[in-house]
PDB file of N, CA and C in Angstrom:
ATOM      1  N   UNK A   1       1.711  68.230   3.000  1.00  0.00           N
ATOM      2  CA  UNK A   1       2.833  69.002   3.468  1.00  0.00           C
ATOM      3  C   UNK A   1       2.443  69.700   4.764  1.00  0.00           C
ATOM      4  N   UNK A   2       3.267  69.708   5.502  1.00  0.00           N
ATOM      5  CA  UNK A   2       2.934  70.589   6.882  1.00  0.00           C
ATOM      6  C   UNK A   2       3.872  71.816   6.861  1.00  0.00           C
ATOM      7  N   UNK A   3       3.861  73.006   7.355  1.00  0.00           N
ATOM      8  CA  UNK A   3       4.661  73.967   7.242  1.00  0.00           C
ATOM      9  C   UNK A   3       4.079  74.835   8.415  1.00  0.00           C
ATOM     10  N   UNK A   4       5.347  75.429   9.458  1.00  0.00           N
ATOM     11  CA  UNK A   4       5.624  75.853  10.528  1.00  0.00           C
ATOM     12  C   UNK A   4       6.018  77.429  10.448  1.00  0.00           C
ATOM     13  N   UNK A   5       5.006  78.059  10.412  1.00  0.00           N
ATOM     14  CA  UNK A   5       4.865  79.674   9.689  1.00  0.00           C
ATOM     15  C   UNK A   5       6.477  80.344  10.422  1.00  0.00           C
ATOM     16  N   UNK A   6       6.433  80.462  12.077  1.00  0.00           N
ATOM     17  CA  UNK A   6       7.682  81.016  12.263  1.00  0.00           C
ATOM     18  C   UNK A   6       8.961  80.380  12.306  1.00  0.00           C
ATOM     19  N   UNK A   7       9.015  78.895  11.906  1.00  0.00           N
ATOM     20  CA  UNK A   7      10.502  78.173  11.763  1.00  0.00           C
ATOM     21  C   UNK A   7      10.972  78.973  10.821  1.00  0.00           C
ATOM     22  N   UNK A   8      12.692  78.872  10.708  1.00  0.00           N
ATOM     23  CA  UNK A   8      13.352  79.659   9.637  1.00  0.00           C
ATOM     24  C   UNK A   8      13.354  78.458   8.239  1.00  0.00           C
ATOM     25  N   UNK A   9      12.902  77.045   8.676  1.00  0.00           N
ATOM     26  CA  UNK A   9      12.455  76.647   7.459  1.00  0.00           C
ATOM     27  C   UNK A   9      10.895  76.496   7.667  1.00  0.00           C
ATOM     28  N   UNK A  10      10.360  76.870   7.312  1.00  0.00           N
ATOM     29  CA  UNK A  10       8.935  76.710   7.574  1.00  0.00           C
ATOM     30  C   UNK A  10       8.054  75.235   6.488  1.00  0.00           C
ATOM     31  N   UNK A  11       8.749  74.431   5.557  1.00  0.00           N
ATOM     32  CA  UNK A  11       8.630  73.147   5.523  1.00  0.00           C
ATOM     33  C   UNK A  11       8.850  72.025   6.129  1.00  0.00           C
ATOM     34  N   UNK A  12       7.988  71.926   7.064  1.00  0.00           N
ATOM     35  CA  UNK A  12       8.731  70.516   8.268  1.00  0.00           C
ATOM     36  C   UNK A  12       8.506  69.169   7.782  1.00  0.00           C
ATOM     37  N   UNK A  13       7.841  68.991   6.321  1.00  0.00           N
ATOM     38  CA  UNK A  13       7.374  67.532   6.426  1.00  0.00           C
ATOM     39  C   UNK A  13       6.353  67.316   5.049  1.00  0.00           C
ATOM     40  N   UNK A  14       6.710  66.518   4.230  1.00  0.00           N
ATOM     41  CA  UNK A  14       5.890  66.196   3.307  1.00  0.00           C
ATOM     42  C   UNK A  14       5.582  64.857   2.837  1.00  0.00           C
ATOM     43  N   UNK A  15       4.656  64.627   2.377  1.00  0.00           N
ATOM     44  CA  UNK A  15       4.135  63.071   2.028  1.00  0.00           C
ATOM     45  C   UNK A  15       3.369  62.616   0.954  1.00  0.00           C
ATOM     46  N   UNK A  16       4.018  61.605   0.089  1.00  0.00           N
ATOM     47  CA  UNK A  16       3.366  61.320  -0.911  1.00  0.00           C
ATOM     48  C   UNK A  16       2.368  60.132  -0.695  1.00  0.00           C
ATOM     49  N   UNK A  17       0.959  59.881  -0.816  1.00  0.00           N
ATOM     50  CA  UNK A  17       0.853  58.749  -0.285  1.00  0.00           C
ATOM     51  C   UNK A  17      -0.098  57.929  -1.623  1.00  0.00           C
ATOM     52  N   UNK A  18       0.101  57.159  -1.691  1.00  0.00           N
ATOM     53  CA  UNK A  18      -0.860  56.324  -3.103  1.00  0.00           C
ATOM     54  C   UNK A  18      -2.216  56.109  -2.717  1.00  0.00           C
ATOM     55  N   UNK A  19      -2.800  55.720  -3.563  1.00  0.00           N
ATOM     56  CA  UNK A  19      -3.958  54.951  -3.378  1.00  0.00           C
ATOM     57  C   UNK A  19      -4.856  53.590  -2.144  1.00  0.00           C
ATOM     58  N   UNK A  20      -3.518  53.129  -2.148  1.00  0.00           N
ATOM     59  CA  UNK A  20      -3.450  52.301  -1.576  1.00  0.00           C
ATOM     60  C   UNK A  20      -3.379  52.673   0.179  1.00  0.00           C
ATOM     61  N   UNK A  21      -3.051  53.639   0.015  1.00  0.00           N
ATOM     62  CA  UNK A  21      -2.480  54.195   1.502  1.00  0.00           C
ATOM     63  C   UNK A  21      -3.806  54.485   2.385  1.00  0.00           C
ATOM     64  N   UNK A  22      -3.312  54.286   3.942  1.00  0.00           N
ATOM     65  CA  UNK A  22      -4.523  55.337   4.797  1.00  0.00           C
ATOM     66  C   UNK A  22      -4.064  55.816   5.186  1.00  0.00           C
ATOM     67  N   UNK A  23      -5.469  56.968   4.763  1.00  0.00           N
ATOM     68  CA  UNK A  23      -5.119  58.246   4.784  1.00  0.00           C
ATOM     69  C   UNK A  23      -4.734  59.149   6.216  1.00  0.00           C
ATOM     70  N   UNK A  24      -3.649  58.340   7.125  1.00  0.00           N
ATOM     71  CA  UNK A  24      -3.275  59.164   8.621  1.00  0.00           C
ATOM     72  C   UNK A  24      -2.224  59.385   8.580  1.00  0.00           C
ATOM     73  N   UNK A  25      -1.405  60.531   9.256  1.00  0.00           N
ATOM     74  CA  UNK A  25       0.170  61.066   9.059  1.00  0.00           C
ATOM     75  C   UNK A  25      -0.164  61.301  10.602  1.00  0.00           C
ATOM     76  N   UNK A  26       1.170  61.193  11.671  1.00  0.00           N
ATOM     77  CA  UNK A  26       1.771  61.315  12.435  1.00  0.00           C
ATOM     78  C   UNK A  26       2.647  62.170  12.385  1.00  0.00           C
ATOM     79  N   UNK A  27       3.480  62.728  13.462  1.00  0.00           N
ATOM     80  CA  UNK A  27       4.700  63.600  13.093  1.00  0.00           C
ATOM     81  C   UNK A  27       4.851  64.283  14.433  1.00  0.00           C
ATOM     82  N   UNK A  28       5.891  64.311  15.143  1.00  0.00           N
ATOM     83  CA  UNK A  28       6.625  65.545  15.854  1.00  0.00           C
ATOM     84  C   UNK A  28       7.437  67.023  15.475  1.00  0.00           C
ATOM     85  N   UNK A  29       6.775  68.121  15.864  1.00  0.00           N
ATOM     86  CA  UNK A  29       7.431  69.112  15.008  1.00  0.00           C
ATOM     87  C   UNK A  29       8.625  70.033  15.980  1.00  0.00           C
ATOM     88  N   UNK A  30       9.218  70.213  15.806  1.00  0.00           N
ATOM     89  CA  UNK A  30      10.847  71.129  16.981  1.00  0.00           C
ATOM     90  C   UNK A  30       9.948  72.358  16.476  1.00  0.00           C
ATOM     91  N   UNK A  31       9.465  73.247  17.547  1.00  0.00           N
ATOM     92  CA  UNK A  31       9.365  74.882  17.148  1.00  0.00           C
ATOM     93  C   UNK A  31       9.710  75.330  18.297  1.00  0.00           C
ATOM     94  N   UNK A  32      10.828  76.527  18.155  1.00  0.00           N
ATOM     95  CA  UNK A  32      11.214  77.812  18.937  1.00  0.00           C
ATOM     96  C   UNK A  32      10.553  78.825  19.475  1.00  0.00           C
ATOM     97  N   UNK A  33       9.023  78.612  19.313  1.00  0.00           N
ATOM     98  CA  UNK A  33       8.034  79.872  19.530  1.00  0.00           C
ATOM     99  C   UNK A  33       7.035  79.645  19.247  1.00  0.00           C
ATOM    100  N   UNK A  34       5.476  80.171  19.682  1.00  0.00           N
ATOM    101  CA  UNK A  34       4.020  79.745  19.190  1.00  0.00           C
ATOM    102  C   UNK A  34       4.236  80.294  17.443  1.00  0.00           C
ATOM    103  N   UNK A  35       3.666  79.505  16.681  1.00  0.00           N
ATOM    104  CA  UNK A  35       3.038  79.907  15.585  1.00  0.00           C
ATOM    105  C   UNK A  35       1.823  78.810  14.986  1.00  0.00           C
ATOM    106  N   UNK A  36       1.597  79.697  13.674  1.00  0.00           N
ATOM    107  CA  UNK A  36       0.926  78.605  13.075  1.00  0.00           C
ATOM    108  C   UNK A  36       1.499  77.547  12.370  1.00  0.00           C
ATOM    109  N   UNK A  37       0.806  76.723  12.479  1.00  0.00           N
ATOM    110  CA  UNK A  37       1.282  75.631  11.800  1.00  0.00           C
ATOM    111  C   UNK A  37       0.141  75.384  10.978  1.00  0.00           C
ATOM    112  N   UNK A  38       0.392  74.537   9.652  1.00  0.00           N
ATOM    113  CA  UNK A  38      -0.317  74.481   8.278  1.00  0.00           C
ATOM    114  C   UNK A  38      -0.165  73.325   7.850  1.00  0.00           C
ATOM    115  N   UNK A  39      -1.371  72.771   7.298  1.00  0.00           N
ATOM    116  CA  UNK A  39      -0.923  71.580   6.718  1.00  0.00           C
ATOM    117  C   UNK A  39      -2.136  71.410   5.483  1.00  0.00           C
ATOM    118  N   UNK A  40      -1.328  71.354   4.321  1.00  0.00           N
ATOM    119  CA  UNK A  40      -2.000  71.472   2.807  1.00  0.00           C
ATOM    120  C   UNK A  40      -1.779  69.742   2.431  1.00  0.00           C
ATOM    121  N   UNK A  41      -3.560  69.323   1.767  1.00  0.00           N
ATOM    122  CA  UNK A  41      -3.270  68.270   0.946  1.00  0.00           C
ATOM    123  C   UNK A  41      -3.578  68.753  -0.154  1.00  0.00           C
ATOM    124  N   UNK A  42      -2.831  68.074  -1.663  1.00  0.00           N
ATOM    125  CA  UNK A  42      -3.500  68.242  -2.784  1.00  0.00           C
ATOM    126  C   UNK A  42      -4.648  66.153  -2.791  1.00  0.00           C
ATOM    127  N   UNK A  43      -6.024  66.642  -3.807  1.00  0.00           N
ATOM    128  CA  UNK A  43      -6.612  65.589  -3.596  1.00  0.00           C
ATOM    129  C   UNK A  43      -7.077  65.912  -5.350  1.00  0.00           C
ATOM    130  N   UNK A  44      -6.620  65.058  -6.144  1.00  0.00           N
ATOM    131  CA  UNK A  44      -6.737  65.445  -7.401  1.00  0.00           C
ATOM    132  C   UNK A  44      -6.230  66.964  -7.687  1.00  0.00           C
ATOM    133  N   UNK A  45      -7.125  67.929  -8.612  1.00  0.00           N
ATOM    134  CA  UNK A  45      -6.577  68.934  -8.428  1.00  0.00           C
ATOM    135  C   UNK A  45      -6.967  70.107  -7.497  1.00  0.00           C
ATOM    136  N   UNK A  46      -7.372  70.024  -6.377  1.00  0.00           N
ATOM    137  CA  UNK A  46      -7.885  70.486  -5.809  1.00  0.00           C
ATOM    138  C   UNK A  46      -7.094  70.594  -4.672  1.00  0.00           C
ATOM    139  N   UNK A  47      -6.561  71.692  -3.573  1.00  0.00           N
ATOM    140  CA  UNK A  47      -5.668  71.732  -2.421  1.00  0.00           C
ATOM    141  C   UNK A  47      -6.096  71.949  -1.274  1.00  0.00           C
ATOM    142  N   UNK A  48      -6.074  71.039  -0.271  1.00  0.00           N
ATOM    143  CA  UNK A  48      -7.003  71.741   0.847  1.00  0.00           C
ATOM    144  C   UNK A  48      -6.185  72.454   2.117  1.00  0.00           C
ATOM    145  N   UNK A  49      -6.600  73.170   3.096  1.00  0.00           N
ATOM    146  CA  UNK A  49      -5.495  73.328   3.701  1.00  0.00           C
ATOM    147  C   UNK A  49      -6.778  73.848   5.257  1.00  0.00           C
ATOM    148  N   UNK A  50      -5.754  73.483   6.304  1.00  0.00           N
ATOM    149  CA  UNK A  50      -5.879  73.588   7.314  1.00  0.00           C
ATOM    150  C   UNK A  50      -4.793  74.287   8.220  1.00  0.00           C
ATOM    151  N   UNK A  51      -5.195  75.413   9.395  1.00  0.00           N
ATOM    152  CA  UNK A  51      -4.148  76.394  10.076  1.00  0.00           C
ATOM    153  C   UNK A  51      -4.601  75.788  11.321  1.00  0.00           C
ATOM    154  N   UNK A  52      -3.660  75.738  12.220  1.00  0.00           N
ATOM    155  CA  UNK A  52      -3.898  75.906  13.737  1.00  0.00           C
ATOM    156  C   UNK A  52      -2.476  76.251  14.612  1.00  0.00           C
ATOM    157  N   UNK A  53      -3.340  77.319  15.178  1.00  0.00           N
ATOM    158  CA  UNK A  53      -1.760  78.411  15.966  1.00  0.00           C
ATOM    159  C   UNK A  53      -1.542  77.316  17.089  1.00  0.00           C
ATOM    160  N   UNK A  54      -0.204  76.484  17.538  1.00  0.00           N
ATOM    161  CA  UNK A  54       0.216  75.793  18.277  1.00  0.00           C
ATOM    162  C   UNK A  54       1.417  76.823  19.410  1.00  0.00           C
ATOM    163  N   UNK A  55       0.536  76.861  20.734  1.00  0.00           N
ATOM    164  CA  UNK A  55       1.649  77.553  21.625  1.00  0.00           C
ATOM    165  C   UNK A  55       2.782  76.842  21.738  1.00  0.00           C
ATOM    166  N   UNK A  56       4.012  77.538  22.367  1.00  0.00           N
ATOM    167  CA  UNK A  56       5.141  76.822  22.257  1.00  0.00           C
ATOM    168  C   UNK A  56       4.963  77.545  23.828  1.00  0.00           C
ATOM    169  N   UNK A  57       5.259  76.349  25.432  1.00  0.00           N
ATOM    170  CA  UNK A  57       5.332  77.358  26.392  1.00  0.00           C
ATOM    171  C   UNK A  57       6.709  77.225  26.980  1.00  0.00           C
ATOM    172  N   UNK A  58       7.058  77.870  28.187  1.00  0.00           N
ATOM    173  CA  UNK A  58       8.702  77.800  28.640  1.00  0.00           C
ATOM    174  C   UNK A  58       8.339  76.641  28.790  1.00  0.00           C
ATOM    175  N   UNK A  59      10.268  75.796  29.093  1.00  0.00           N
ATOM    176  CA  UNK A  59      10.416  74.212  28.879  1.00  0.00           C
ATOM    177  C   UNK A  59      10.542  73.589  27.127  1.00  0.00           C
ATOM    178  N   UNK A  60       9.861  74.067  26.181  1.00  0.00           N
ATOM    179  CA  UNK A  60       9.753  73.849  25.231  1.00  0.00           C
ATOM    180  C   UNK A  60      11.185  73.533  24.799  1.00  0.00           C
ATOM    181  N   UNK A  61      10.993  73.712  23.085  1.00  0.00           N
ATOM    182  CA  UNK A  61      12.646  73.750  22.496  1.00  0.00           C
ATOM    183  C   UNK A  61      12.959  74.945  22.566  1.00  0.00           C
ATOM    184  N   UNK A  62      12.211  75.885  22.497  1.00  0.00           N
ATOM    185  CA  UNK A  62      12.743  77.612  22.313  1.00  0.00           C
ATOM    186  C   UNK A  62      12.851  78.043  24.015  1.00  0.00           C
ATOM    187  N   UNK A  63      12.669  76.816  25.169  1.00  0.00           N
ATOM    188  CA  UNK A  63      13.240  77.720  26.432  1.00  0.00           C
ATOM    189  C   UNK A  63      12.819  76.880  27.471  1.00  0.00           C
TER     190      UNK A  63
END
């Protein structure tokens, strides 16, 4: 799952992927403003998660 701390939905994107799958996700995200952005895997039962604050500068979607 990826999630976009200051969007007013802050779930941008989730993925189920099998066994079978490799393991790479792609994605473009629309944000109005710098925040963090997050992205949690579960791997059995265990959840991992990763933050990184992405600037948003003028020109963007928010200007």
């Amino acid at each position: 799952m990826i999630f976009v701390e200051n969007n007013p939905q802050p779930l941008s994107s989730g993925y189920k992927l099998t066994s079978l799958s490799e393991p790479s996700i792609g994605t473009r995200l629309k944000m109005g403003k710098t925040s963090n952005v997050m992205a949690a895997v579960k791997s059995g039962d265990k959840v991992y998660t990763s933050t990184q604050e992405v600037k948003v500068t003028i020109g963007g979607c928010g200007g």
